[in-house]
Structure formats: C-alpha cells, structure tokens
PDB file of N, CA and C in Angstrom:
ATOM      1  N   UNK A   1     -55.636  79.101  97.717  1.00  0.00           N
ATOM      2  CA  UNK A   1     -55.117  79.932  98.791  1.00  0.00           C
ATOM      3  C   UNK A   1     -53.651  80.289  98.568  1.00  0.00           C
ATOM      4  N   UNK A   2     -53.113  79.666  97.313  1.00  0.00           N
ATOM      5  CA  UNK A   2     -51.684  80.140  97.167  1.00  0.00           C
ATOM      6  C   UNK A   2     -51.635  81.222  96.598  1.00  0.00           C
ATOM      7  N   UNK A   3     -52.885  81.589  95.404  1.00  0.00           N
ATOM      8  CA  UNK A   3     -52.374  82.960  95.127  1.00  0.00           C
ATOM      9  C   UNK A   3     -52.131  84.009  95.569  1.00  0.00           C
ATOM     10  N   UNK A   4     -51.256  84.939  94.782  1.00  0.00           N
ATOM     11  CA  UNK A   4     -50.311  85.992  95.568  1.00  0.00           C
ATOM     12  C   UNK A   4     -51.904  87.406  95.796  1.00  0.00           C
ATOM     13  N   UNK A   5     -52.982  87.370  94.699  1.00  0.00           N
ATOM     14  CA  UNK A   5     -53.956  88.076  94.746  1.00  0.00           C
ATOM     15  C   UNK A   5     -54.584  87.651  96.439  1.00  0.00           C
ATOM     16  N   UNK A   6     -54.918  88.894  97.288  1.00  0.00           N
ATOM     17  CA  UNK A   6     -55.214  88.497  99.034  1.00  0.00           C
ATOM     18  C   UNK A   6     -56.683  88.467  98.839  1.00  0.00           C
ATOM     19  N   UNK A   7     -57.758  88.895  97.957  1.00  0.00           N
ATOM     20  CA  UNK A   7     -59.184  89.006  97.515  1.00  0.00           C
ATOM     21  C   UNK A   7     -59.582  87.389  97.219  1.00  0.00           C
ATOM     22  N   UNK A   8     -58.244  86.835  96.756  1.00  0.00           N
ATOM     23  CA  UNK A   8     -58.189  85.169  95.590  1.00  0.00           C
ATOM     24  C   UNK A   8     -58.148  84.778  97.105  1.00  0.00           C
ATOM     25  N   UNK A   9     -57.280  85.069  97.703  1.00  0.00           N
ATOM     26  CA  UNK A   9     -56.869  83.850  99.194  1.00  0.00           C
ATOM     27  C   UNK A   9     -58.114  83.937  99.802  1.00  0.00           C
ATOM     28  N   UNK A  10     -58.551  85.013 100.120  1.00  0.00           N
ATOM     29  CA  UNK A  10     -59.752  85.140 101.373  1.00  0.00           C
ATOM     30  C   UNK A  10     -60.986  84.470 100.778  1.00  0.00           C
ATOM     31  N   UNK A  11     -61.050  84.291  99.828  1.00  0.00           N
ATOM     32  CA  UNK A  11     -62.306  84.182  98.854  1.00  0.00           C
ATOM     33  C   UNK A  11     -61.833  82.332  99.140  1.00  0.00           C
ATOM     34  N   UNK A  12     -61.142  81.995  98.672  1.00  0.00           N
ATOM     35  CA  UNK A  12     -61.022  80.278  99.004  1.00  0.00           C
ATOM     36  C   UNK A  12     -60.671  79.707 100.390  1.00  0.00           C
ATOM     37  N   UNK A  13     -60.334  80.782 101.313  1.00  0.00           N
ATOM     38  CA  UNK A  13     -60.540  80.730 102.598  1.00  0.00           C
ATOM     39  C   UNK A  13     -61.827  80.404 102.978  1.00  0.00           C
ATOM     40  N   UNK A  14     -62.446  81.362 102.615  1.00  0.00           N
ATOM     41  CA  UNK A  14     -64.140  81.637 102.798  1.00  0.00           C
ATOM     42  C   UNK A  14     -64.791  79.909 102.496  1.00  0.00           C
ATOM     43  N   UNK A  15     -64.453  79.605 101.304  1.00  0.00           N
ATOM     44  CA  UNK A  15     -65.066  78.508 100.633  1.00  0.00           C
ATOM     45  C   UNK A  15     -64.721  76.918 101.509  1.00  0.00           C
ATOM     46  N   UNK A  16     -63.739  77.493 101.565  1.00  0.00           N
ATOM     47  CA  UNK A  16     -62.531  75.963 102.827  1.00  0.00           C
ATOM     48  C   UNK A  16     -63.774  76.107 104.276  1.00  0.00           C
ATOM     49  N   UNK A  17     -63.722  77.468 104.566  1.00  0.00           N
ATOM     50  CA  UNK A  17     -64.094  77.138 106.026  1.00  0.00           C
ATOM     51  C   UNK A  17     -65.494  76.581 106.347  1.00  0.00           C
ATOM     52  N   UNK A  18     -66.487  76.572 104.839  1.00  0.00           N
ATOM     53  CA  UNK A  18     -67.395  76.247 104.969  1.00  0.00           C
ATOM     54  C   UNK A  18     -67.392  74.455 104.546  1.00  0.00           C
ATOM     55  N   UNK A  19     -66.504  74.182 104.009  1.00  0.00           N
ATOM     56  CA  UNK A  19     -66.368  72.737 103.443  1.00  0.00           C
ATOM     57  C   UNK A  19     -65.299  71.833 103.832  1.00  0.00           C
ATOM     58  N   UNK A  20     -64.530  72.561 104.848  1.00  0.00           N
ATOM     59  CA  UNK A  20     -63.589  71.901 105.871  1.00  0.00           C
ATOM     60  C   UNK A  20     -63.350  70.193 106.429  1.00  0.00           C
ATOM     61  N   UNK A  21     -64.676  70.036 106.481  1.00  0.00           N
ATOM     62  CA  UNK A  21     -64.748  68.590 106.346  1.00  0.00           C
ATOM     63  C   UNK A  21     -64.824  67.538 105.573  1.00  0.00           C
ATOM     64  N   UNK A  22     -65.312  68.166 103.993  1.00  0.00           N
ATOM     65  CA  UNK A  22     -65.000  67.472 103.458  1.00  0.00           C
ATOM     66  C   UNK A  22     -63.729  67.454 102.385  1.00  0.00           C
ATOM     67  N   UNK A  23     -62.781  68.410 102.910  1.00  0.00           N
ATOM     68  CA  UNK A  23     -61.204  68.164 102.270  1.00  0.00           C
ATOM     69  C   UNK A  23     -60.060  68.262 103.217  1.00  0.00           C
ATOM     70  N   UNK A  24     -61.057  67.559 104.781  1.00  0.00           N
ATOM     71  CA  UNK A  24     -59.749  67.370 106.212  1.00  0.00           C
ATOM     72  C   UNK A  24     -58.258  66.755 105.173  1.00  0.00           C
ATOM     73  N   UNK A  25     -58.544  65.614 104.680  1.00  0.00           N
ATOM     74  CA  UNK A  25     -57.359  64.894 103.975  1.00  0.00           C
ATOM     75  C   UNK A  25     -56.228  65.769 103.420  1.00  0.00           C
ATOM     76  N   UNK A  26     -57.080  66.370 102.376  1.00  0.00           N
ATOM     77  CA  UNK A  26     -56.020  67.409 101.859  1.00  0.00           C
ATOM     78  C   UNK A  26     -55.518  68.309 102.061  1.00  0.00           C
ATOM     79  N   UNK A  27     -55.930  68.941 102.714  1.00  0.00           N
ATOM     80  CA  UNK A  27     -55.972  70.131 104.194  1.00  0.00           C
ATOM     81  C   UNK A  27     -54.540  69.840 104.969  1.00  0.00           C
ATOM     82  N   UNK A  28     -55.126  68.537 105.333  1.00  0.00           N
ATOM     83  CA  UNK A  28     -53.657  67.760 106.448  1.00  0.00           C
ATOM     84  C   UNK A  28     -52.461  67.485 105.221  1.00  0.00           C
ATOM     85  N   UNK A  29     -52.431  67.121 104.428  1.00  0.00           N
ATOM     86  CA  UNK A  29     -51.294  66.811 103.088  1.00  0.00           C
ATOM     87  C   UNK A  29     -51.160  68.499 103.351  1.00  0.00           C
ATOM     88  N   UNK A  30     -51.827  69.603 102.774  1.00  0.00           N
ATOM     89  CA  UNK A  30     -50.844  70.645 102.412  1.00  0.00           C
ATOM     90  C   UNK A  30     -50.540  71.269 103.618  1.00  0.00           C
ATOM     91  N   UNK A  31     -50.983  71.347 104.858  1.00  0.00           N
ATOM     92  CA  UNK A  31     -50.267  71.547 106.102  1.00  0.00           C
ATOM     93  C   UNK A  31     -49.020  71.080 105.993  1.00  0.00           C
ATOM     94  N   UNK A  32     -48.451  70.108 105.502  1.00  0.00           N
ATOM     95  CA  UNK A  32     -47.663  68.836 106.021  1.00  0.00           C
ATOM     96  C   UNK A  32     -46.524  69.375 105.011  1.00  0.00           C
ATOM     97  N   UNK A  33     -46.697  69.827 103.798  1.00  0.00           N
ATOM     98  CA  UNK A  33     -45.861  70.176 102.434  1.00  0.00           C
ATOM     99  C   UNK A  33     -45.219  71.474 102.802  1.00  0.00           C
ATOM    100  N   UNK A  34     -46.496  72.151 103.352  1.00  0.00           N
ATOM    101  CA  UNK A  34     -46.443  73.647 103.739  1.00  0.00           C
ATOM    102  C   UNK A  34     -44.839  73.946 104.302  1.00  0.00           C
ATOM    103  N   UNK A  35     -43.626  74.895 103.684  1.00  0.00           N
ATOM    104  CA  UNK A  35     -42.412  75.155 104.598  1.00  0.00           C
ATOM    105  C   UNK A  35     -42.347  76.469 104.889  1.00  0.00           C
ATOM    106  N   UNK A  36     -43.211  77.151 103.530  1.00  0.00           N
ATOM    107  CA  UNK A  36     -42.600  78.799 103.070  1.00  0.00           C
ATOM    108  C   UNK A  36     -43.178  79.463 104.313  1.00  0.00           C
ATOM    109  N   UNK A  37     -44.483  79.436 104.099  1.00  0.00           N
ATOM    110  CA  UNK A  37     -45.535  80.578 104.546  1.00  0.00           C
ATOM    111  C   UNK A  37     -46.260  80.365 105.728  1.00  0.00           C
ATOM    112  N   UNK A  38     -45.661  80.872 106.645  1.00  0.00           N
ATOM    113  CA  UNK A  38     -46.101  80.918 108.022  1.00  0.00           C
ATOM    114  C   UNK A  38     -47.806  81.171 107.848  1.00  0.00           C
ATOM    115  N   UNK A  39     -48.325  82.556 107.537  1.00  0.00           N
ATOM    116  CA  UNK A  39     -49.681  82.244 107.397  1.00  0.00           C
ATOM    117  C   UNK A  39     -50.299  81.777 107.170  1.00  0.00           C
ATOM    118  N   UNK A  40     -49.825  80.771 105.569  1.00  0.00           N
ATOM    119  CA  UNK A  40     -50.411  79.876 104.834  1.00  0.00           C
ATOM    120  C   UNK A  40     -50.387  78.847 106.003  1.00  0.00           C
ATOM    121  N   UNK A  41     -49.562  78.533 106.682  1.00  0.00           N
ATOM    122  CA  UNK A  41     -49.676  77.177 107.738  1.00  0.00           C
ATOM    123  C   UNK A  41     -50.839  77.332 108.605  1.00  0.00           C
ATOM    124  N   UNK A  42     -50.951  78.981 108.923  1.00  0.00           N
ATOM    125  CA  UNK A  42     -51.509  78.984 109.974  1.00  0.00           C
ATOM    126  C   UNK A  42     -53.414  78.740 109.677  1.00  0.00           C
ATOM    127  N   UNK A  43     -53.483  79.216 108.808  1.00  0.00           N
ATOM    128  CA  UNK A  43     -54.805  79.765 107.524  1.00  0.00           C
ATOM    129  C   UNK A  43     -55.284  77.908 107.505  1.00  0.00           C
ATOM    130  N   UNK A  44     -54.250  77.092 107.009  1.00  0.00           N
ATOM    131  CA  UNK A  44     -54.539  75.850 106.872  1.00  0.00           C
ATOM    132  C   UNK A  44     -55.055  74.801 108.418  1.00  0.00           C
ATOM    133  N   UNK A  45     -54.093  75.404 109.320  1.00  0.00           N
ATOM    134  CA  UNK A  45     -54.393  74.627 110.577  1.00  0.00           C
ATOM    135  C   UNK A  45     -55.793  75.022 111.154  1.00  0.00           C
ATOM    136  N   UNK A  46     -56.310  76.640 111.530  1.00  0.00           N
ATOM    137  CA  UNK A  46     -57.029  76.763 111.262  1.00  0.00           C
ATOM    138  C   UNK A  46     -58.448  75.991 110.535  1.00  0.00           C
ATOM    139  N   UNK A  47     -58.606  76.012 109.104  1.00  0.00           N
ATOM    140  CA  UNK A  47     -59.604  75.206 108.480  1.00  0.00           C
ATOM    141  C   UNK A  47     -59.196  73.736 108.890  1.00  0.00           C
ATOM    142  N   UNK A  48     -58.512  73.020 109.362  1.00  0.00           N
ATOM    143  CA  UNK A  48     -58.452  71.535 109.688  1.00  0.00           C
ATOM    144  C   UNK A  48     -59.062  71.755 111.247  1.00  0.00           C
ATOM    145  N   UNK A  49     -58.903  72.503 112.030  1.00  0.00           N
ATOM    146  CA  UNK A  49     -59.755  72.730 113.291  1.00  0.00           C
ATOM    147  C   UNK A  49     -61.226  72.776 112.829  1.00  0.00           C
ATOM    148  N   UNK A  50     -61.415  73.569 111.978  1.00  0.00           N
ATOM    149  CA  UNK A  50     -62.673  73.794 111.379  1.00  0.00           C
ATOM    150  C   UNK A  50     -63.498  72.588 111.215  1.00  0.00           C
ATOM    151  N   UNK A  51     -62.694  71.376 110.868  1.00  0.00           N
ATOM    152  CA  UNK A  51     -63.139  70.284 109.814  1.00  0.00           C
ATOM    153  C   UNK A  51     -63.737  69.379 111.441  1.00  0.00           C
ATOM    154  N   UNK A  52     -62.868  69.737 112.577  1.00  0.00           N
ATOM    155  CA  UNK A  52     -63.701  68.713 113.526  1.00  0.00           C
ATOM    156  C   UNK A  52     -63.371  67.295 113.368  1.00  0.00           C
ATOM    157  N   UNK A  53     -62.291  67.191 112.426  1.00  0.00           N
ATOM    158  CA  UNK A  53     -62.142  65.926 112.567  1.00  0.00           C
ATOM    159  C   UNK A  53     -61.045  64.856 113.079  1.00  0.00           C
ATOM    160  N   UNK A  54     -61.505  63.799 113.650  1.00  0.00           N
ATOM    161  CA  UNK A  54     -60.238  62.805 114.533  1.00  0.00           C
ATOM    162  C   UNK A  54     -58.868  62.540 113.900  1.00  0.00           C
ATOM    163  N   UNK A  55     -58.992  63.021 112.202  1.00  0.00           N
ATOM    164  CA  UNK A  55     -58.171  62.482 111.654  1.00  0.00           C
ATOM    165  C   UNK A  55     -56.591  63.806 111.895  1.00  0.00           C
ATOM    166  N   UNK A  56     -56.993  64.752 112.650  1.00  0.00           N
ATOM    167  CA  UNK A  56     -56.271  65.354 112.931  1.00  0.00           C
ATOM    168  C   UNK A  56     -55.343  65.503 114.101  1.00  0.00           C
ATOM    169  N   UNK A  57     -56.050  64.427 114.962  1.00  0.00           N
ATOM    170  CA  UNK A  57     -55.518  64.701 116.596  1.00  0.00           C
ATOM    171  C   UNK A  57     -54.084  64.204 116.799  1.00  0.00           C
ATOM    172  N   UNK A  58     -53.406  63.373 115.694  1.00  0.00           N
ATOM    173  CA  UNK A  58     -51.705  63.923 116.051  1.00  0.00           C
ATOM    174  C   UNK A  58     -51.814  64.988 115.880  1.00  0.00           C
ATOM    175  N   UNK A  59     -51.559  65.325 114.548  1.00  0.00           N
ATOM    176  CA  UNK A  59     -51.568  66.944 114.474  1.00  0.00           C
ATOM    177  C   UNK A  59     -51.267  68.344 114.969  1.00  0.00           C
ATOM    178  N   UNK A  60     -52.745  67.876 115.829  1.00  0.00           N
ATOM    179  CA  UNK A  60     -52.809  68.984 117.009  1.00  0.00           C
ATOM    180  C   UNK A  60     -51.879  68.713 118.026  1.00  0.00           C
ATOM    181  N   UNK A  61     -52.046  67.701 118.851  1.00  0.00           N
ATOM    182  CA  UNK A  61     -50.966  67.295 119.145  1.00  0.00           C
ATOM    183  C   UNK A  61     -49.580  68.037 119.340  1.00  0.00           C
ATOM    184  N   UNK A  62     -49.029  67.534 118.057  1.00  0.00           N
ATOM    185  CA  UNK A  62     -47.524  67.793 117.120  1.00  0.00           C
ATOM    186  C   UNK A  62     -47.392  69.002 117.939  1.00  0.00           C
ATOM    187  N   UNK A  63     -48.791  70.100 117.532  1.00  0.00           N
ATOM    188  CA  UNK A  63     -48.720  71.717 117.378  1.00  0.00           C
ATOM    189  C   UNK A  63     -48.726  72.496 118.678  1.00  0.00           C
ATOM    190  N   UNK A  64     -48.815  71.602 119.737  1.00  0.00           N
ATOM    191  CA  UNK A  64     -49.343  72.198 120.879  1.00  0.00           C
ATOM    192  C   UNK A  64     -47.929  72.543 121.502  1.00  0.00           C
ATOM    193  N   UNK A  65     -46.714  72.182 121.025  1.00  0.00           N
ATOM    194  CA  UNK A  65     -45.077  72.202 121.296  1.00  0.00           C
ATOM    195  C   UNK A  65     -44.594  73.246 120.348  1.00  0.00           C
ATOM    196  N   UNK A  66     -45.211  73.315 119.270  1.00  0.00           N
ATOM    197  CA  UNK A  66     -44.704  74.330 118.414  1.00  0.00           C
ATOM    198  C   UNK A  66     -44.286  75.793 119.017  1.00  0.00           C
ATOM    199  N   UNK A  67     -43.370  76.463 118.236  1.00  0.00           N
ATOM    200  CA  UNK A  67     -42.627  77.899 119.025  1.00  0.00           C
ATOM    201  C   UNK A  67     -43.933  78.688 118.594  1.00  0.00           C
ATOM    202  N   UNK A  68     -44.357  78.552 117.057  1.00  0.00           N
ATOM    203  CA  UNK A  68     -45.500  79.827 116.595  1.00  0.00           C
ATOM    204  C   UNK A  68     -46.446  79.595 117.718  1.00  0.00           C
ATOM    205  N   UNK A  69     -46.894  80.645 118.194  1.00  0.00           N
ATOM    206  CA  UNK A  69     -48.006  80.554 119.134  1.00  0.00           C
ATOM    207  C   UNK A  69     -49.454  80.996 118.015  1.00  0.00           C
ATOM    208  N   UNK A  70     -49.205  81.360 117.066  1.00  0.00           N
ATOM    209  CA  UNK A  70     -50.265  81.130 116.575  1.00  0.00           C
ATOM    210  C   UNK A  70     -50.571  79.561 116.030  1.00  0.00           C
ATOM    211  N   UNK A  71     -49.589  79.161 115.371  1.00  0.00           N
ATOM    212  CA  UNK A  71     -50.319  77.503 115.223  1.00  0.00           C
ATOM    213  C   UNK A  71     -50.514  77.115 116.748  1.00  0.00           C
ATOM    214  N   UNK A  72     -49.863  76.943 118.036  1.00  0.00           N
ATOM    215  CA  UNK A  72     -50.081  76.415 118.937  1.00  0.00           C
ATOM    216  C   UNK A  72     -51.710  76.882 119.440  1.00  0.00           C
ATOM    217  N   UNK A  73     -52.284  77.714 119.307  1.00  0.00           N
ATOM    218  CA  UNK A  73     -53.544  78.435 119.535  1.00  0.00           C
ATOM    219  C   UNK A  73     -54.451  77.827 118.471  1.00  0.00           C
ATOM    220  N   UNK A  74     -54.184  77.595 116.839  1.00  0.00           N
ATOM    221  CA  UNK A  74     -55.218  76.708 116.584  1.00  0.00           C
ATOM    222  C   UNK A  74     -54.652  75.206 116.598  1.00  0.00           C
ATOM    223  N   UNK A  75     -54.206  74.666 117.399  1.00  0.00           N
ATOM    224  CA  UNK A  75     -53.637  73.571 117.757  1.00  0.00           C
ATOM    225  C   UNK A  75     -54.625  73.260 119.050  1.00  0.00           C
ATOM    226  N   UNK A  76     -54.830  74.092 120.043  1.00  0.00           N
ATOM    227  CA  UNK A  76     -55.737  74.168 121.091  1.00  0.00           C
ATOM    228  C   UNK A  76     -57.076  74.199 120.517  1.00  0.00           C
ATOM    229  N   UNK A  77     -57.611  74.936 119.777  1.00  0.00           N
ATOM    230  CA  UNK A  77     -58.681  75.179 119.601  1.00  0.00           C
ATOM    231  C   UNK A  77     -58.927  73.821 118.790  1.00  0.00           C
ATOM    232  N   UNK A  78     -58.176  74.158 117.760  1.00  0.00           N
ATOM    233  CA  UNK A  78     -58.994  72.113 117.221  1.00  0.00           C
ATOM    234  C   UNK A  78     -59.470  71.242 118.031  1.00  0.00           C
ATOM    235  N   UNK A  79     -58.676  70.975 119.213  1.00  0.00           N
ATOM    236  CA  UNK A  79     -58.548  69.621 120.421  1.00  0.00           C
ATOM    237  C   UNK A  79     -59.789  70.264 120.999  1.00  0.00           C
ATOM    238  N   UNK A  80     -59.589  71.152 121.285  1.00  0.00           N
ATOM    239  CA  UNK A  80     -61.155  71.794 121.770  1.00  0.00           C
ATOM    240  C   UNK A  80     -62.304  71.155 121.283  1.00  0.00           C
ATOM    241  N   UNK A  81     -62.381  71.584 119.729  1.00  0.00           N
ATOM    242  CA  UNK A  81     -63.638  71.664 119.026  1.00  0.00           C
ATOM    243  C   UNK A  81     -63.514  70.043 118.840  1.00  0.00           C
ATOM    244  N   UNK A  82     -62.520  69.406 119.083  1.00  0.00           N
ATOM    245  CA  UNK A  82     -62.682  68.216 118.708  1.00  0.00           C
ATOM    246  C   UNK A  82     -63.334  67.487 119.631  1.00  0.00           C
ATOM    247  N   UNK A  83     -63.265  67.789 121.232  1.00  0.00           N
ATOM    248  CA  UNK A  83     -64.373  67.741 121.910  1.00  0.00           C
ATOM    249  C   UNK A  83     -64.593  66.043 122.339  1.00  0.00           C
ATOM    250  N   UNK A  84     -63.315  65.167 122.373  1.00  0.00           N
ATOM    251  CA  UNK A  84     -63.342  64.024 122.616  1.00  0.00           C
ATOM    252  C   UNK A  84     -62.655  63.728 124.040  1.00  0.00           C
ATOM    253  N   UNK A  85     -62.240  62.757 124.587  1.00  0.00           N
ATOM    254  CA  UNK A  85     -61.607  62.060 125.423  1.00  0.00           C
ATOM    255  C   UNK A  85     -60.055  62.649 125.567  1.00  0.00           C
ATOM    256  N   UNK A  86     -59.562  61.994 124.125  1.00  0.00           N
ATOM    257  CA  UNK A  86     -58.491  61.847 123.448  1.00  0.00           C
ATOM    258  C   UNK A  86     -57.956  63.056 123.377  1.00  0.00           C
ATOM    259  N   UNK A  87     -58.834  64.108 122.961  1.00  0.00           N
ATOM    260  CA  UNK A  87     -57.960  65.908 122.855  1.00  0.00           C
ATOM    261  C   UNK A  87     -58.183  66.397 124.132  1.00  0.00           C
ATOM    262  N   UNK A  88     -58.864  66.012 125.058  1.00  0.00           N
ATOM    263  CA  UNK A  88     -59.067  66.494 126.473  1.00  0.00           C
ATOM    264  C   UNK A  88     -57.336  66.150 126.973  1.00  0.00           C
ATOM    265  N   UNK A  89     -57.607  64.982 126.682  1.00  0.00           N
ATOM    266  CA  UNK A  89     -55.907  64.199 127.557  1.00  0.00           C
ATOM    267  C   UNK A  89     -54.992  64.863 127.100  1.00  0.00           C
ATOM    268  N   UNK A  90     -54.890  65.201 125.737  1.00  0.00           N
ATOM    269  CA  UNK A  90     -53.644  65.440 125.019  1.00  0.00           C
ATOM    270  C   UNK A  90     -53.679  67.173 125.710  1.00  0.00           C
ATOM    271  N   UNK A  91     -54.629  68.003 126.030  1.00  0.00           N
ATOM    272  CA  UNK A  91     -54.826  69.082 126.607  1.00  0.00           C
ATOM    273  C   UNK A  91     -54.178  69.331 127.773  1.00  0.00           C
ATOM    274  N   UNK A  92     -54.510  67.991 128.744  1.00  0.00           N
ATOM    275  CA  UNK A  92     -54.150  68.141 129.802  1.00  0.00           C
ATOM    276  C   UNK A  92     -52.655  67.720 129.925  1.00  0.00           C
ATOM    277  N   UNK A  93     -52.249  67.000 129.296  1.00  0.00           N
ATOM    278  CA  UNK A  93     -50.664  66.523 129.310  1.00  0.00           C
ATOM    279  C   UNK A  93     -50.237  67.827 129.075  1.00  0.00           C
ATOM    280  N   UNK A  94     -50.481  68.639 127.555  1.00  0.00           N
ATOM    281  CA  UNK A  94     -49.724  69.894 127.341  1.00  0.00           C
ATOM    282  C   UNK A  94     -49.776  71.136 128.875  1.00  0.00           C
ATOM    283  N   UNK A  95     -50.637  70.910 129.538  1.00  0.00           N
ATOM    284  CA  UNK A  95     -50.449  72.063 130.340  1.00  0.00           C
ATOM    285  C   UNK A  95     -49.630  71.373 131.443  1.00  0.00           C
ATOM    286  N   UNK A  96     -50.081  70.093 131.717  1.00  0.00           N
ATOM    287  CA  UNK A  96     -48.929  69.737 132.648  1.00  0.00           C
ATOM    288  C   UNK A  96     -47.612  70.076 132.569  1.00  0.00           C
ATOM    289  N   UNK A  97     -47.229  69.784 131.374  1.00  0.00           N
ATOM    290  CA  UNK A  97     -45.796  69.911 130.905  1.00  0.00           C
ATOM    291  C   UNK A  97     -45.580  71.486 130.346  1.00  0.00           C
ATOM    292  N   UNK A  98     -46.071  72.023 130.690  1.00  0.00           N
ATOM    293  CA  UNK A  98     -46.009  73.788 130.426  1.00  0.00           C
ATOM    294  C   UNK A  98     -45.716  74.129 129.287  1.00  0.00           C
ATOM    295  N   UNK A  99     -46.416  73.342 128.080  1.00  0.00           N
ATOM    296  CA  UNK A  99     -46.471  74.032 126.606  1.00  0.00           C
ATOM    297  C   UNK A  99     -47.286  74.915 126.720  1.00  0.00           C
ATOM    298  N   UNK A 100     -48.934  75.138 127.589  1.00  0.00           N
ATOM    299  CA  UNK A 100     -50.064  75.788 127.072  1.00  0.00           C
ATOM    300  C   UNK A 100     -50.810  75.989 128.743  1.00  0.00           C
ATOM    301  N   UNK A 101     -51.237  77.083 128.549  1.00  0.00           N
ATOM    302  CA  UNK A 101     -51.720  77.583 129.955  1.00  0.00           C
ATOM    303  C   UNK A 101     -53.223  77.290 130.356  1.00  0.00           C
TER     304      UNK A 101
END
C-alpha cells in the first residue's frame, strides 16, 4: 500500500480488506510507524476495523479524540463492529465528553 502506483495501493487494499484479520498485528505496527500520510493512516485504520479485532480497542479508543475526523469515524466504526461491552463504554464515555455525536 506504499506504492506511489494508486492501481498497486487499491489492489493491496482490496487484498488487506479481505484478510484483515489475519495481519490485525501488523496492521496495528504500521498504523503506529505511520507519520507521513494521512490517507495511508486512514486506509490502515480502516482495514484494522475490518479485522474485528479486541486487539485494537486502545486504538480506537486513542482515535476517538483525534482532530482527523476521518480517523475519528473509523475509530467509531471499529468499536462498533467490535460489538463488545468494552467499545460500547468507550463509545459512550466519548460522547459524554463531546469527542463524537
């Protein structure tokens, strides 16, 4: 997804969103490395929502304070899809505290 070719990105986009779960780990590492590329962050947070998995719920979390309202939107939607206890609460704290509507 780093290459500068957008046919190369969408094409391993494509491939991530179907296999999301099984590279949450690395997914969360290059989120985490990620400084340059706003899309690239966003493209990545995204497929870790995808992945459904617990191992993300700081994360989301973290993202639900963030200024980009696009990470903050798949920051919501992960906790969503994540569909536990734990992202319900963290949901409801953020709107209490008027990060998210």
């Amino acid at each position: 997804m780093r290459e500068k070719d957008p046919g190369t990105r969408e094409d391993a986009f494509d491939f991530l969103r179907e296999h999301a779960d099984a590279y949450v780990d690395e997914l969360i590492a290059e989120f985490a490395a990620e400084t340059e590329d706003p899309g690239l962050r966003c493209w990545l947070l995204e497929l870790i929502a995808e992945a459904r998995s617990e191992k993300a719920l700081d994360l989301f979390r973290e993202r639900l304070e963030d200024m980009d309202e696009s990470l903050q939107f798949w920051a919501v939607r992960g906790l969503e899809m994540l569909d536990t206890r734990e992202a319900e609460q963290a949901l409801d704290q953020a709107r209490a505290n008027g990060f998210i509507s």
